[in-house]
N, C-alpha and C. Protein backbone atom coordinates (compact mmCIF):
# COMPACT_ATOMS: atom_id res chain seq x y z
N UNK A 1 10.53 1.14 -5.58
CA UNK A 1 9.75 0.89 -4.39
C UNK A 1 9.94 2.06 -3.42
N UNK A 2 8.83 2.80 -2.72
CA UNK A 2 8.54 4.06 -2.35
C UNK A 2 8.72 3.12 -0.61
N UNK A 3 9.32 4.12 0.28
CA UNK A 3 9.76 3.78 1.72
C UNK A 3 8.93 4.83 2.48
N UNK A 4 7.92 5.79 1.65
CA UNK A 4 7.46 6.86 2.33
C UNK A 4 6.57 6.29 3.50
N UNK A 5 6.72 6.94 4.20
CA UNK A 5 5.63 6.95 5.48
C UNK A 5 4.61 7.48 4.96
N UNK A 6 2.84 7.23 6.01
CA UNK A 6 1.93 7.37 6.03
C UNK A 6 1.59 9.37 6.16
N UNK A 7 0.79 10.28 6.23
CA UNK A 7 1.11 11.29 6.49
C UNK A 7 0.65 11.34 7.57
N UNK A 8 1.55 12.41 8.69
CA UNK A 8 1.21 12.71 9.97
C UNK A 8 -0.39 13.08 10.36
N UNK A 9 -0.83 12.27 11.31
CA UNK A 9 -1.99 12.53 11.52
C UNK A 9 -3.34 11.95 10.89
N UNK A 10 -3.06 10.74 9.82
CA UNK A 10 -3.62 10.15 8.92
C UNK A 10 -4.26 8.79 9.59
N UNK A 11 -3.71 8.27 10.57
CA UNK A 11 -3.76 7.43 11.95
C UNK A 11 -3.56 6.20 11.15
N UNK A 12 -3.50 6.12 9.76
CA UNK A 12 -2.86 4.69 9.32
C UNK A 12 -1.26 4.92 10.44
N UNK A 13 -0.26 5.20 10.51
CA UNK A 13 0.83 4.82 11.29
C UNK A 13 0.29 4.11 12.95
N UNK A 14 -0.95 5.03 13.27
CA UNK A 14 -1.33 4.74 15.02
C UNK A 14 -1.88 3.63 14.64
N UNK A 15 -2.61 3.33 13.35
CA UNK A 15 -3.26 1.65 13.36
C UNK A 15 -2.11 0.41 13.24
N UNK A 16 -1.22 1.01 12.38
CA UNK A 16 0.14 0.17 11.96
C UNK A 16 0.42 -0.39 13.54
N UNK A 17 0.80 0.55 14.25
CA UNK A 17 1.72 0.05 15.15
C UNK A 17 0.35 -0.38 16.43
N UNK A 18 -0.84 -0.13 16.19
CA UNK A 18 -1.33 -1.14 17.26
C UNK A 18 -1.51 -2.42 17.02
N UNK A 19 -1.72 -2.77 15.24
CA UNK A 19 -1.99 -4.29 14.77
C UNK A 19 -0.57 -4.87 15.06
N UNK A 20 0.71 -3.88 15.15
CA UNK A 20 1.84 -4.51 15.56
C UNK A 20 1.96 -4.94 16.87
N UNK A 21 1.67 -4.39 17.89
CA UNK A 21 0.77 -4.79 19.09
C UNK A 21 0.51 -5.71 19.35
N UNK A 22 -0.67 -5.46 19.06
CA UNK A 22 -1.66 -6.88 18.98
C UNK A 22 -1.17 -8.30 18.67
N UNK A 23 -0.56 -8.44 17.62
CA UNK A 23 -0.04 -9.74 17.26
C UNK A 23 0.86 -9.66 18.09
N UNK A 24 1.65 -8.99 19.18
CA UNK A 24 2.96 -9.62 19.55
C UNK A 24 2.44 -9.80 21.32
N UNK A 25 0.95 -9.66 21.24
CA UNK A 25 0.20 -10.16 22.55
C UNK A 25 -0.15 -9.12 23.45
N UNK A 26 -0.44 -7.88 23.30
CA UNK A 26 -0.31 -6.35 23.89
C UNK A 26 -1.82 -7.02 24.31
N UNK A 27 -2.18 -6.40 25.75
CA UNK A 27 -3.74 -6.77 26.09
C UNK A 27 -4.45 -5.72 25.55
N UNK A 28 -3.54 -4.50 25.37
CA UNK A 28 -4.42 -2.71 25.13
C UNK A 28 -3.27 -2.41 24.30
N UNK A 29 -3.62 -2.67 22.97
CA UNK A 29 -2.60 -2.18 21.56
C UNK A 29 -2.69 -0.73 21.47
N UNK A 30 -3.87 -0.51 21.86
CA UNK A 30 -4.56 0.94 21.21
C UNK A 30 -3.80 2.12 22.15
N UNK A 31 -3.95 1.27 23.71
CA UNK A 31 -3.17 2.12 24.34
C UNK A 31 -1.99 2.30 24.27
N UNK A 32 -1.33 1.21 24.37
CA UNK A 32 0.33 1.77 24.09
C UNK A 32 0.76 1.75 22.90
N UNK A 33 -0.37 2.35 21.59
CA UNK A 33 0.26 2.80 20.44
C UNK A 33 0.13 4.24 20.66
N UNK A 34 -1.18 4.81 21.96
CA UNK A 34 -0.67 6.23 22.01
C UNK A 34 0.03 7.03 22.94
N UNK A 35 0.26 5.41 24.09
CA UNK A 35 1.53 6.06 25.09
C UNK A 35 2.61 6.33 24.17
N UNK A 36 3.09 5.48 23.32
CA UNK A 36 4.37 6.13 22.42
C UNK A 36 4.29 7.03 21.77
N UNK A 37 2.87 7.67 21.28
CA UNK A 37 2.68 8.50 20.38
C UNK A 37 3.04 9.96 21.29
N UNK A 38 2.10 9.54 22.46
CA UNK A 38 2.41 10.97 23.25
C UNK A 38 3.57 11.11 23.55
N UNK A 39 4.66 10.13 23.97
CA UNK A 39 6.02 10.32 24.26
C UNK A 39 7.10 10.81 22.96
N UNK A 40 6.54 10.39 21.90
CA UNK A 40 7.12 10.49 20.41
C UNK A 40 6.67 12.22 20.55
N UNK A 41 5.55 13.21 19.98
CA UNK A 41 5.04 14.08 19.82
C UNK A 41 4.44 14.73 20.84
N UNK A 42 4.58 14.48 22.15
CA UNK A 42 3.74 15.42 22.81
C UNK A 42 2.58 15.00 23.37
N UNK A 43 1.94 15.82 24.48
CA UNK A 43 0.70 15.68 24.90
C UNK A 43 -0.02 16.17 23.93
N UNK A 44 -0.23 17.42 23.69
CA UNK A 44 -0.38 18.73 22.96
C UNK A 44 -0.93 18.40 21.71
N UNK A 45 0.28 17.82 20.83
CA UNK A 45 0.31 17.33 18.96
C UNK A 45 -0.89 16.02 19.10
N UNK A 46 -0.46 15.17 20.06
CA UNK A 46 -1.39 14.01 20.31
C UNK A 46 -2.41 14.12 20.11
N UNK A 47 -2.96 15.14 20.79
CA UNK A 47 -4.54 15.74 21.23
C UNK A 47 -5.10 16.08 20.22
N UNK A 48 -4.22 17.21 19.43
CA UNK A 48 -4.67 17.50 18.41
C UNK A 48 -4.99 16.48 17.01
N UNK A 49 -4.23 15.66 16.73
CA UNK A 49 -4.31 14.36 16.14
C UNK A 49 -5.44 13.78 16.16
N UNK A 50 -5.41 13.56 17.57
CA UNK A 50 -6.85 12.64 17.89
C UNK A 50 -7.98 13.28 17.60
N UNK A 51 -8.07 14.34 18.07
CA UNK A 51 -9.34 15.48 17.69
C UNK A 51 -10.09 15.85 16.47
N UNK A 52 -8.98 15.80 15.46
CA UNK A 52 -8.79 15.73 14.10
C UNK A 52 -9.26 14.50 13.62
N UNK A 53 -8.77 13.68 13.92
CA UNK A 53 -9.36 11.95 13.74
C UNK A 53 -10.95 12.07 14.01
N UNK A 54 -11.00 12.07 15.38
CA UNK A 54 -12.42 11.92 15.41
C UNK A 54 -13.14 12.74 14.85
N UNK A 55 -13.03 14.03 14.10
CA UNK A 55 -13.94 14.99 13.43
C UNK A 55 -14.14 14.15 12.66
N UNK A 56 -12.69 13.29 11.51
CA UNK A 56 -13.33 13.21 9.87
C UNK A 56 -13.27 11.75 10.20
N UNK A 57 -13.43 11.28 11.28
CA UNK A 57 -14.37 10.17 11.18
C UNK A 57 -15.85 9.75 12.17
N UNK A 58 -16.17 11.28 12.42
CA UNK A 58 -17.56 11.18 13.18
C UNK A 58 -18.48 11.70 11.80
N UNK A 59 -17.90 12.17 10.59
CA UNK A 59 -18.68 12.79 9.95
C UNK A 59 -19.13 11.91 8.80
N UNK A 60 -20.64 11.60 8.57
CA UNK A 60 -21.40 11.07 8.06
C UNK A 60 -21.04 10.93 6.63
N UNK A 61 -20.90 9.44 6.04
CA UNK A 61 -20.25 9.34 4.72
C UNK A 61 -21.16 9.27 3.73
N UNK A 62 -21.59 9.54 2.22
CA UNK A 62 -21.99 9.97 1.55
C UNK A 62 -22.86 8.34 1.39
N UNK A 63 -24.20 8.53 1.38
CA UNK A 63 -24.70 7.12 1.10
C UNK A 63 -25.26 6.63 2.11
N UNK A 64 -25.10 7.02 3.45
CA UNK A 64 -25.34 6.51 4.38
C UNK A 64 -26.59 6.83 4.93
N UNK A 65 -27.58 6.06 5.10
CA UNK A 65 -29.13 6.69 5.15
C UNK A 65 -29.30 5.91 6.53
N UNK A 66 -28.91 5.90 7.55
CA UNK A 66 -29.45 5.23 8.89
C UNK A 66 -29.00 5.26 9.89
């Protein structure tokens, strides 16, 4: 049984820990999964993360006609 973590920047970990959030009654999971993130890594790494995120998931998936 593999203990590896998600890879940096993959935002499965930033989803992990907001559904962890969420269930434990957070009103804004999303937010304070990236107040910790920025305090964990930076303003800087954060930004870049996120930026990265939203490229390869603003970009149109194969199949998608609409």
């Amino acid at each position: 049984m593999s203990t590896a973590k998600a890879k940096l920047g993959s935002g499965v970990r930033f989803k992990k820990l907001a559904n962890k959030m969420a269930r434990e009654g957070v009103n804004d999971p999303d937010a304070v999964a990236a107040s910790i993130g920025r305090k964990k890594y930076g303003n800087r790494k954060m930004q870049s993360m996120a930026k990265k995120g939203k490229a390869r998931h603003s970009e149109k998936a194969p199949g998608d006609n609409y």
